[in-house]
N, C-alpha and C. Protein backbone atom coordinates (compact mmCIF):
# COMPACT_ATOMS: atom_id res chain seq x y z
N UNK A 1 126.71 92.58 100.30
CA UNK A 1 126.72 92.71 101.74
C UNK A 1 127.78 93.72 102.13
N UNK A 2 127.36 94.29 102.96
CA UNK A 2 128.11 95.42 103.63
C UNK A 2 128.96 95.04 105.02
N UNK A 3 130.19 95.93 105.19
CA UNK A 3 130.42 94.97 106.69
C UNK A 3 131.18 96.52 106.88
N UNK A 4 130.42 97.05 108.25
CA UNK A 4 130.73 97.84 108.82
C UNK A 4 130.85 97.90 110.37
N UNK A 5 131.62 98.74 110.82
CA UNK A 5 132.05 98.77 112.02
C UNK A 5 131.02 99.17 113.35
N UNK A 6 130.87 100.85 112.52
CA UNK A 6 130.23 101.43 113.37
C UNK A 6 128.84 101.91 112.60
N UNK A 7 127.93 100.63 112.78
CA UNK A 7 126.57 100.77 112.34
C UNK A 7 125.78 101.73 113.27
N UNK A 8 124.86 102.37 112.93
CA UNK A 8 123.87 103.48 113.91
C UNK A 8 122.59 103.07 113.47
N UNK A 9 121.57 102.23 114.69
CA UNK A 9 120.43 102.24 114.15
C UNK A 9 119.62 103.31 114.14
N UNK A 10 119.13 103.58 113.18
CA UNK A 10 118.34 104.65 112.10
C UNK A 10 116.62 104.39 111.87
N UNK A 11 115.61 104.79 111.35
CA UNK A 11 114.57 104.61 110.81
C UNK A 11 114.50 103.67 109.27
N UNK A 12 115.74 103.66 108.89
CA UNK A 12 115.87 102.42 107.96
C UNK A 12 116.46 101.29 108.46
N UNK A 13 116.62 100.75 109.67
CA UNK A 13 116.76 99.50 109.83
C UNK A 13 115.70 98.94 110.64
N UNK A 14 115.66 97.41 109.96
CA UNK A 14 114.73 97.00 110.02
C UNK A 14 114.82 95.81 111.28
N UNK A 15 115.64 95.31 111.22
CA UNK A 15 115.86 93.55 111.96
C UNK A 15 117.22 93.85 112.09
N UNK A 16 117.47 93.45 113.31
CA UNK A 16 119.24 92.63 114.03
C UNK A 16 118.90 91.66 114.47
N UNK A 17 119.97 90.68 113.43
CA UNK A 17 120.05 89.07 113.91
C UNK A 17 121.50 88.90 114.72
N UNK A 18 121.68 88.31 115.52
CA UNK A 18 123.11 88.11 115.65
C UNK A 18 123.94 86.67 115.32
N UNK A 19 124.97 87.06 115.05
CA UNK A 19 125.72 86.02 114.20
C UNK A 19 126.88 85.94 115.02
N UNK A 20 127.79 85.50 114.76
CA UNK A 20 129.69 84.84 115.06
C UNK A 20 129.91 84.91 113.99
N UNK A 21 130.73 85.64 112.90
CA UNK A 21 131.29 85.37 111.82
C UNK A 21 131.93 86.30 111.66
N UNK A 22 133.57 85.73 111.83
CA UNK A 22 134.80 86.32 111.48
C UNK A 22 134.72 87.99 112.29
N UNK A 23 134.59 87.91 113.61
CA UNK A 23 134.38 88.91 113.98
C UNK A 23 132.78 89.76 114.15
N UNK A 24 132.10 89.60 113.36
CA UNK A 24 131.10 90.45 113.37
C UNK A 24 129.93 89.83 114.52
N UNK A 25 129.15 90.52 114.83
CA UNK A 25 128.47 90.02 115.93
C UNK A 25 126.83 90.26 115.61
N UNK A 26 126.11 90.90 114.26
CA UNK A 26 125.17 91.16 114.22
C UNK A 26 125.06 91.56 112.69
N UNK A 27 124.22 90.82 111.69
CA UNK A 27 123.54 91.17 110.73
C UNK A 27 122.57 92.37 110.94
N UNK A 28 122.66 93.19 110.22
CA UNK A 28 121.58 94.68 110.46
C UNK A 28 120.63 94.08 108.81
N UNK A 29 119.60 94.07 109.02
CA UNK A 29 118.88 93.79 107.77
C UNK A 29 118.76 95.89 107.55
N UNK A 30 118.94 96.37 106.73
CA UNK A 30 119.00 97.80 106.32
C UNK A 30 117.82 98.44 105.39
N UNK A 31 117.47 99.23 105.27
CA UNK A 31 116.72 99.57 103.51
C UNK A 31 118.05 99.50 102.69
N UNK A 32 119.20 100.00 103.14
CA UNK A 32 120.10 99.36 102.03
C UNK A 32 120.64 98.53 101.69
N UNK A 33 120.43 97.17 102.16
CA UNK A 33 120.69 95.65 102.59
C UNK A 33 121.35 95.56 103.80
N UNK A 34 121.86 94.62 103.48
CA UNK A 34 122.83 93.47 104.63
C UNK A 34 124.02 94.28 104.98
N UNK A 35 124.10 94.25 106.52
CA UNK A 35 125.29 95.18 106.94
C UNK A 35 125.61 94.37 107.99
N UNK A 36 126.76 94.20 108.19
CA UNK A 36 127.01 93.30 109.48
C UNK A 36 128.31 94.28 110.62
N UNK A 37 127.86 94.33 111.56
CA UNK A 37 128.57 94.82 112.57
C UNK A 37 129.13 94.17 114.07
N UNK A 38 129.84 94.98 114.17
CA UNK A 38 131.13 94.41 115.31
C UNK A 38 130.21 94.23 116.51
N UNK A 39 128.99 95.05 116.38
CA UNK A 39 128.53 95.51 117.84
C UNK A 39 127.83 94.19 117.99
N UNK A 40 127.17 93.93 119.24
CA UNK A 40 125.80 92.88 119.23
C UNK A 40 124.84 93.51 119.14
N UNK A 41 123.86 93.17 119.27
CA UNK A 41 122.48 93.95 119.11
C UNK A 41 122.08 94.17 120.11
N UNK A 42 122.14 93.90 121.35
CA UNK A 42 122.28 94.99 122.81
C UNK A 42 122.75 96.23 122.53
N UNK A 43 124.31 96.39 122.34
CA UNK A 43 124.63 97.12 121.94
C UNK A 43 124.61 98.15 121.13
N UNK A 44 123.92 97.95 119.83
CA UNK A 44 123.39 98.44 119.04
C UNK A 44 122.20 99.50 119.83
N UNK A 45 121.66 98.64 120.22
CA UNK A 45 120.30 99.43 120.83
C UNK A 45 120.16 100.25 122.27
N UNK A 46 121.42 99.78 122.57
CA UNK A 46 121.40 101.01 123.67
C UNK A 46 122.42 101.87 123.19
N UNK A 47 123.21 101.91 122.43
CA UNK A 47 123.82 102.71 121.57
C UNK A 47 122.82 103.96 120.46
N UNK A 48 121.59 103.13 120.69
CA UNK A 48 120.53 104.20 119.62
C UNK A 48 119.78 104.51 120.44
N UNK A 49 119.65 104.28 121.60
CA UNK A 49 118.96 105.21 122.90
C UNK A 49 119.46 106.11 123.48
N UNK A 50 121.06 105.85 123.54
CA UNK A 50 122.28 107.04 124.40
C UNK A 50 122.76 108.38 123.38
N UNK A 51 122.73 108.21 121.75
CA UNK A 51 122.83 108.75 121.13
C UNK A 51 121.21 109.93 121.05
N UNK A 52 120.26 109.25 121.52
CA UNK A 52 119.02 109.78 121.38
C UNK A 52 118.61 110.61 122.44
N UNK A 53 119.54 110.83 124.05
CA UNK A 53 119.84 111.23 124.71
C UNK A 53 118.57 110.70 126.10
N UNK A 54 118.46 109.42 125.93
CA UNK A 54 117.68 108.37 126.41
C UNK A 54 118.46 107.32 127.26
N UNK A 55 117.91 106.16 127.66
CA UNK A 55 118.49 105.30 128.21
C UNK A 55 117.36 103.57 128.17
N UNK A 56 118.12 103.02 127.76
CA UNK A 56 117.63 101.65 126.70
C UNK A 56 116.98 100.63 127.71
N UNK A 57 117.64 100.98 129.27
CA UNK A 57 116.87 100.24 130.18
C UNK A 57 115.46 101.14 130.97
N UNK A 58 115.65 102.20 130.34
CA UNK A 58 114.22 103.31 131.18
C UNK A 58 113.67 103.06 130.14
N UNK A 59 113.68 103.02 128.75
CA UNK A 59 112.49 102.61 127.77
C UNK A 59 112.17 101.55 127.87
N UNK A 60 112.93 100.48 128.03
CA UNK A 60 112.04 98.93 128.53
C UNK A 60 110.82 99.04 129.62
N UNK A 61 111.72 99.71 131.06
CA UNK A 61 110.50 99.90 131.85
C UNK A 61 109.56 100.61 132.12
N UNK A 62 109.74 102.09 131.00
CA UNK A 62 108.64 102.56 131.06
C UNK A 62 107.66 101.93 130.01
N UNK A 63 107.51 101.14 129.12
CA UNK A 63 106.59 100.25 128.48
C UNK A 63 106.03 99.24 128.92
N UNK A 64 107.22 98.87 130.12
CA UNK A 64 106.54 97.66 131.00
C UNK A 64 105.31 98.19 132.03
N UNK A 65 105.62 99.40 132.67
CA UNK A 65 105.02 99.87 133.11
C UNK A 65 103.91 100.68 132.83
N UNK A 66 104.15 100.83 131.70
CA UNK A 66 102.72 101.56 131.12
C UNK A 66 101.36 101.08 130.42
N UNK A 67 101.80 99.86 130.01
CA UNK A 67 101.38 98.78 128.78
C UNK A 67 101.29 97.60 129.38
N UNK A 68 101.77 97.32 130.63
CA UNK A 68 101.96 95.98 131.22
C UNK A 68 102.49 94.54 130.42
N UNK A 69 103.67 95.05 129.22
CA UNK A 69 104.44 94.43 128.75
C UNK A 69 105.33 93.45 129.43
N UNK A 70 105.75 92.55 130.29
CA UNK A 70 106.59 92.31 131.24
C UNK A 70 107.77 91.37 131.00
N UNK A 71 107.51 90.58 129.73
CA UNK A 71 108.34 89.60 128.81
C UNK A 71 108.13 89.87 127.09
N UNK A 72 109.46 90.01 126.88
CA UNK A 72 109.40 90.17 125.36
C UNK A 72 109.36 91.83 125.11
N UNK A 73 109.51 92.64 126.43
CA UNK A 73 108.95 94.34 125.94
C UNK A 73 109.51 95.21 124.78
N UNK A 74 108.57 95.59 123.78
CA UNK A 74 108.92 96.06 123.28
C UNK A 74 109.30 97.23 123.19
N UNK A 75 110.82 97.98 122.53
CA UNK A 75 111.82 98.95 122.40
C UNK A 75 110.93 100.03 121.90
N UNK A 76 110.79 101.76 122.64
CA UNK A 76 110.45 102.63 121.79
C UNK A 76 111.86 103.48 121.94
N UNK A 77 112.58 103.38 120.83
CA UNK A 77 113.79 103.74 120.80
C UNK A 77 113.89 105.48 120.70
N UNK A 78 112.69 105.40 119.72
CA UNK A 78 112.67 107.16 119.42
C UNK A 78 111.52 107.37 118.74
N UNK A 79 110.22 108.00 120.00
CA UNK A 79 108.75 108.08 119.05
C UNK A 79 108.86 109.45 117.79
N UNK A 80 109.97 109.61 117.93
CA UNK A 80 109.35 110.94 117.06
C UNK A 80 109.71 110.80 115.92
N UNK A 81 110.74 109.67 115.99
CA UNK A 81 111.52 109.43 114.51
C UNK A 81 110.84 108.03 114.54
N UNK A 82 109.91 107.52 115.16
CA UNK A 82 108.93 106.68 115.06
C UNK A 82 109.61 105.09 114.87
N UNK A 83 110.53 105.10 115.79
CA UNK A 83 111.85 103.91 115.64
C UNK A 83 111.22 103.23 117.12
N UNK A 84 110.93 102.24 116.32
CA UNK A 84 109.87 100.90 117.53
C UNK A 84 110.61 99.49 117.20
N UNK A 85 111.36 98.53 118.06
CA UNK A 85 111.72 97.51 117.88
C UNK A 85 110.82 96.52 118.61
N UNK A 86 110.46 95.44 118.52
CA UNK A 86 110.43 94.29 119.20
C UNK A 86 111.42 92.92 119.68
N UNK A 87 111.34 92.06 120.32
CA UNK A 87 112.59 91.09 120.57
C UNK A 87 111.21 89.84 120.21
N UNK A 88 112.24 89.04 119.36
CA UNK A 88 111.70 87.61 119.16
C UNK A 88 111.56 86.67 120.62
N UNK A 89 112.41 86.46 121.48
CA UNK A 89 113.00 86.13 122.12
C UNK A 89 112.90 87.03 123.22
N UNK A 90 113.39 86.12 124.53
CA UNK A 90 113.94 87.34 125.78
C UNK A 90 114.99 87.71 125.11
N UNK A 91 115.57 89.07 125.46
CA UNK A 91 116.47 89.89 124.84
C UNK A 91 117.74 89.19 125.83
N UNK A 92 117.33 88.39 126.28
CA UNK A 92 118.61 87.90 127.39
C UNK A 92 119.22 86.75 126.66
N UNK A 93 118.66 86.15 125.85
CA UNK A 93 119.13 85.20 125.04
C UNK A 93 119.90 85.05 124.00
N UNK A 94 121.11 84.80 123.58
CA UNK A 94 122.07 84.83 122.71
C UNK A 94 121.44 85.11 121.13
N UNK A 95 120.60 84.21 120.78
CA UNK A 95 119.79 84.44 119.57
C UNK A 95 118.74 85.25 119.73
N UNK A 96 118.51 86.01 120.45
CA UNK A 96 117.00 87.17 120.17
C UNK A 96 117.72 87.93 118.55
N UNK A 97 116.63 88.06 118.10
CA UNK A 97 116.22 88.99 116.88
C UNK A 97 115.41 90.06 116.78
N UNK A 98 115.75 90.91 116.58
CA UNK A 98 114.84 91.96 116.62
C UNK A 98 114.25 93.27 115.61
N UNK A 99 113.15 92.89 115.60
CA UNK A 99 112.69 93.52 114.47
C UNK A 99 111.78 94.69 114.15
N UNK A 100 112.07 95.52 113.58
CA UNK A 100 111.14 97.01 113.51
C UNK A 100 110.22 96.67 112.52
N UNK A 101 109.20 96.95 112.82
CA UNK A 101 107.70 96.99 112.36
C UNK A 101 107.29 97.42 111.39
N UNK A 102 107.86 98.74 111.14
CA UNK A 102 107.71 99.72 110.89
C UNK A 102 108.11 99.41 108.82
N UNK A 103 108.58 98.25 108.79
CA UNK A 103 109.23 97.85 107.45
C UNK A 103 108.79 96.40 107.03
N UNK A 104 108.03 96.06 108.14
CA UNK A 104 107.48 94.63 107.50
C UNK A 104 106.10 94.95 106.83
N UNK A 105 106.57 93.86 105.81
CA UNK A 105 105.42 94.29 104.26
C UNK A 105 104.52 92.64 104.14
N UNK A 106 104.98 91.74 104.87
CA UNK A 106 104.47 90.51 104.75
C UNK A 106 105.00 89.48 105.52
N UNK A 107 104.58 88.74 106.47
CA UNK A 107 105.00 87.91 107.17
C UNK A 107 103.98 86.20 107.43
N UNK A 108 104.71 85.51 106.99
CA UNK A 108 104.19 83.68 106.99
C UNK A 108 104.85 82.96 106.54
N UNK A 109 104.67 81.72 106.47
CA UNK A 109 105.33 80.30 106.90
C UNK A 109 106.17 80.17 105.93
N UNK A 110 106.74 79.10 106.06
CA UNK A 110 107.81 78.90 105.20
C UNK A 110 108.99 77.79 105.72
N UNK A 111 108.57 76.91 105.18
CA UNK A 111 109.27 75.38 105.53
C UNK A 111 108.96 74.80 107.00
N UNK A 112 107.66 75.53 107.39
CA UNK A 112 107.50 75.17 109.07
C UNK A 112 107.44 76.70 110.28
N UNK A 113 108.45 77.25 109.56
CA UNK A 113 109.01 78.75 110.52
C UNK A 113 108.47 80.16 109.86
N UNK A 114 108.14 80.57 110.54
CA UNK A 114 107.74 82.12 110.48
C UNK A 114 109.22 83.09 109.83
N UNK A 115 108.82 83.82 108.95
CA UNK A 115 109.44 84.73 108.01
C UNK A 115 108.59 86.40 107.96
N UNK A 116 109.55 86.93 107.50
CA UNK A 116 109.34 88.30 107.32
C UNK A 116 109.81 88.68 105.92
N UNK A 117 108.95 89.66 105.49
CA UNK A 117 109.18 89.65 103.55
C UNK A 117 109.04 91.77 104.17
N UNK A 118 110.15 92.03 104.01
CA UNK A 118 110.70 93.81 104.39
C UNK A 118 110.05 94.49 102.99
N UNK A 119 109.53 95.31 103.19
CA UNK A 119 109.02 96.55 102.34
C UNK A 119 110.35 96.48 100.96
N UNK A 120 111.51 96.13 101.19
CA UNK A 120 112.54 96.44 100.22
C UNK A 120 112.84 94.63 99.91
N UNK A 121 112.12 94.08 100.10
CA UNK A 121 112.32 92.71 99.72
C UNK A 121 113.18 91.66 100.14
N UNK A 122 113.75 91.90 101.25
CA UNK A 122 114.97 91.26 101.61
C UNK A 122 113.88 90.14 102.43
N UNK A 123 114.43 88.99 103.02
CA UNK A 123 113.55 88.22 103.45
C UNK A 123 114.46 87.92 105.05
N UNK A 124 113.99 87.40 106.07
CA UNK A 124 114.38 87.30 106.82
C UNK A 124 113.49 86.33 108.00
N UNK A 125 114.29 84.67 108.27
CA UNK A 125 113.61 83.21 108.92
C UNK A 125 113.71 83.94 109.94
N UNK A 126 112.72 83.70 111.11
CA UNK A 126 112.37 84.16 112.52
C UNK A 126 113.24 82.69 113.40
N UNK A 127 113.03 83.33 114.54
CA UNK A 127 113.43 81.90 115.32
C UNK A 127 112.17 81.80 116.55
N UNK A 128 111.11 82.12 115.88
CA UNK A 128 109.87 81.86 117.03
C UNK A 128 108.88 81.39 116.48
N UNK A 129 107.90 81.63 117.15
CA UNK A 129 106.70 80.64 116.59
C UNK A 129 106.00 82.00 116.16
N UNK A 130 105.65 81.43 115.27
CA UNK A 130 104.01 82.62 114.58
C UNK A 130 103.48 83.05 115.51
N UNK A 131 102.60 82.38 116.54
CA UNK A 131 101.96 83.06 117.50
C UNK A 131 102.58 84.13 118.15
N UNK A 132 104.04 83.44 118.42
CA UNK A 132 104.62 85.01 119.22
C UNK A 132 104.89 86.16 118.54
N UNK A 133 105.19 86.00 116.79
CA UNK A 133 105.55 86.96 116.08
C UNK A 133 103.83 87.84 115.88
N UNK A 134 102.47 87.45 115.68
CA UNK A 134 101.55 88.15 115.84
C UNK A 134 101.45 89.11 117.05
N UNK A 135 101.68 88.25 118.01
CA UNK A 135 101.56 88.79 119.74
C UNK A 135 102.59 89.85 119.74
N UNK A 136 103.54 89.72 119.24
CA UNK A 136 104.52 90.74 119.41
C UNK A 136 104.49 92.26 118.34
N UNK A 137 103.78 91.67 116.67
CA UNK A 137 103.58 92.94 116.72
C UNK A 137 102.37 93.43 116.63
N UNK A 138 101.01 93.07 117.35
CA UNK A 138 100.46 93.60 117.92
C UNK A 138 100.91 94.63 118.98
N UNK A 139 101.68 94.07 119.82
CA UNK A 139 102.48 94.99 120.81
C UNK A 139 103.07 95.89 120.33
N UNK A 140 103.84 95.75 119.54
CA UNK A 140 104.55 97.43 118.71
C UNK A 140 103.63 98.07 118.20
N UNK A 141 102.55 97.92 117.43
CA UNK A 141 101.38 98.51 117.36
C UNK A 141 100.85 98.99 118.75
N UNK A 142 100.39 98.61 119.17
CA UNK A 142 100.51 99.23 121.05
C UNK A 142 101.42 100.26 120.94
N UNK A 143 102.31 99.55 120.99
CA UNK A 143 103.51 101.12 121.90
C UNK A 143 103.25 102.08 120.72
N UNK A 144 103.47 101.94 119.53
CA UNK A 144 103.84 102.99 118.80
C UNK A 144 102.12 103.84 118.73
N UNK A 145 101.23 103.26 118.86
CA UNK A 145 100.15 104.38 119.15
C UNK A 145 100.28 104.45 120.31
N UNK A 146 100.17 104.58 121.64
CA UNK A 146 100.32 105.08 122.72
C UNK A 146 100.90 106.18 122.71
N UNK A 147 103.01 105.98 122.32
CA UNK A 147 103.44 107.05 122.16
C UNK A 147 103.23 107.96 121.47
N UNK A 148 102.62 107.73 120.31
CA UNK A 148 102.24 108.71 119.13
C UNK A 148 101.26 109.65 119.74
N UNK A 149 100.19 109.04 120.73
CA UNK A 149 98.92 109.91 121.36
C UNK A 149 99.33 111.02 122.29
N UNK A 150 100.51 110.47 122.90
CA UNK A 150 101.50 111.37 123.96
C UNK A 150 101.73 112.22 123.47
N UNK A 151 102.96 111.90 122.21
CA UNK A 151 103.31 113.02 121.23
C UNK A 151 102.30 114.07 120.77
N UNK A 152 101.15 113.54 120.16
CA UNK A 152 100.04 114.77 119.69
C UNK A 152 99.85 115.54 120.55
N UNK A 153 99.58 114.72 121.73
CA UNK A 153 98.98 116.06 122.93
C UNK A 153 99.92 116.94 123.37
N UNK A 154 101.39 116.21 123.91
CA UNK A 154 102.56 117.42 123.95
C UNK A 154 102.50 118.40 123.12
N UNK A 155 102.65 118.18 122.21
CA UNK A 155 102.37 119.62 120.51
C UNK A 155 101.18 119.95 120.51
N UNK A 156 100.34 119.97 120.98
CA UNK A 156 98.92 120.37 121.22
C UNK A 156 99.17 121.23 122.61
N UNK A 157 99.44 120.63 123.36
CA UNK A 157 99.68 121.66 124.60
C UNK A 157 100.80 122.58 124.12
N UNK A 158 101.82 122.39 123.81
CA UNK A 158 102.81 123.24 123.56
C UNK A 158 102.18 124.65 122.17
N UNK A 159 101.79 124.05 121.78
CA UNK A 159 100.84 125.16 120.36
C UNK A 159 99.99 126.18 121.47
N UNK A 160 99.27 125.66 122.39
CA UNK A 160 98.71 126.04 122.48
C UNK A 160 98.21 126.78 123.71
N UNK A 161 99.36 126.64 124.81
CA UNK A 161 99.58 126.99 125.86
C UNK A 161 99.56 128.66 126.33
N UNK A 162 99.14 129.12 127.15
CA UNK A 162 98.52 130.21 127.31
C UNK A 162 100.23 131.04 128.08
N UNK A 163 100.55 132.16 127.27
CA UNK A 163 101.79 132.33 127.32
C UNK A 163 101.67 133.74 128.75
């Protein structure tokens, strides 16, 4: 396990859980494992929207608004680097978890509770019900083709725009 300060979410992280322990405020599940940071996972994520030269509450509502997402909306943090989160939870809630899509390789039961089995094997207990973990990433599936269709056509117009 890793314990760092100033974590940057990236296209290799996968899940922020948040924790209380000895300071740290958030497990980062990583492609390079377990990293735990000072930040919370609010933080984190509007920290990877402001760096992206974005803003973490205009990506909530433009998904709400576009997708008619209105609880649970899912994060398009950065379509081009194809960085899509979801929230287990309202994101208003001390325990939300949140997890990128984009790295789950297998997800089901397990002692009663919904789990996630990451492309790099790390495993990671949900704190929701199955149903919401389907419903939800169905929804990142949503956003992340939506934005992706945006994206093509921008570079399609831009290629091809009559100068």
């Amino acid at each position: 396990m890793i314990k760092e300060v100033d974590y940057t979410i990236s296209s290799s992280t996968m899940a922020l859980e948040p924790i209380d322990k000895g300071g740290f405020l958030t497990k980062v599940y990583d492609e390079s494992g377990i990293i735990l940071s000072t930040n919370s996972p609010l933080e984190l994520l509007i920290n990877a929207c402001d760096i992206r030269d974005s803003n973490y509450h205009w990506r909530i509502n433009i998904v709400k608004k576009t997708l008619s997402f209105y609880k649970k909306t899912p994060l398009v943090i950065c379509p081009i680097e194809s960085i899509y989160a979801f929230p287990t939870t309202s994101p208003q809630e001390y325990h939300c978890q949140w997890i990128f899509p984009e790295h789950i390789d297998v997800y089901a039961m397990k002692m009663g509770r919904p789990v996630i089995i990451f492309d790099n094997e790390l495993e990671m207990d949900l704190n929701c019900q199955m149903r919401i973990l389907i419903e939800q990433i169905d929804r990142a599936k949503k956003c992340t083709t939506h934005f992706r269709s945006l994206l093509q056509k921008s570079f399609i117009h831009i290629l091809y725009r009559k100068n």
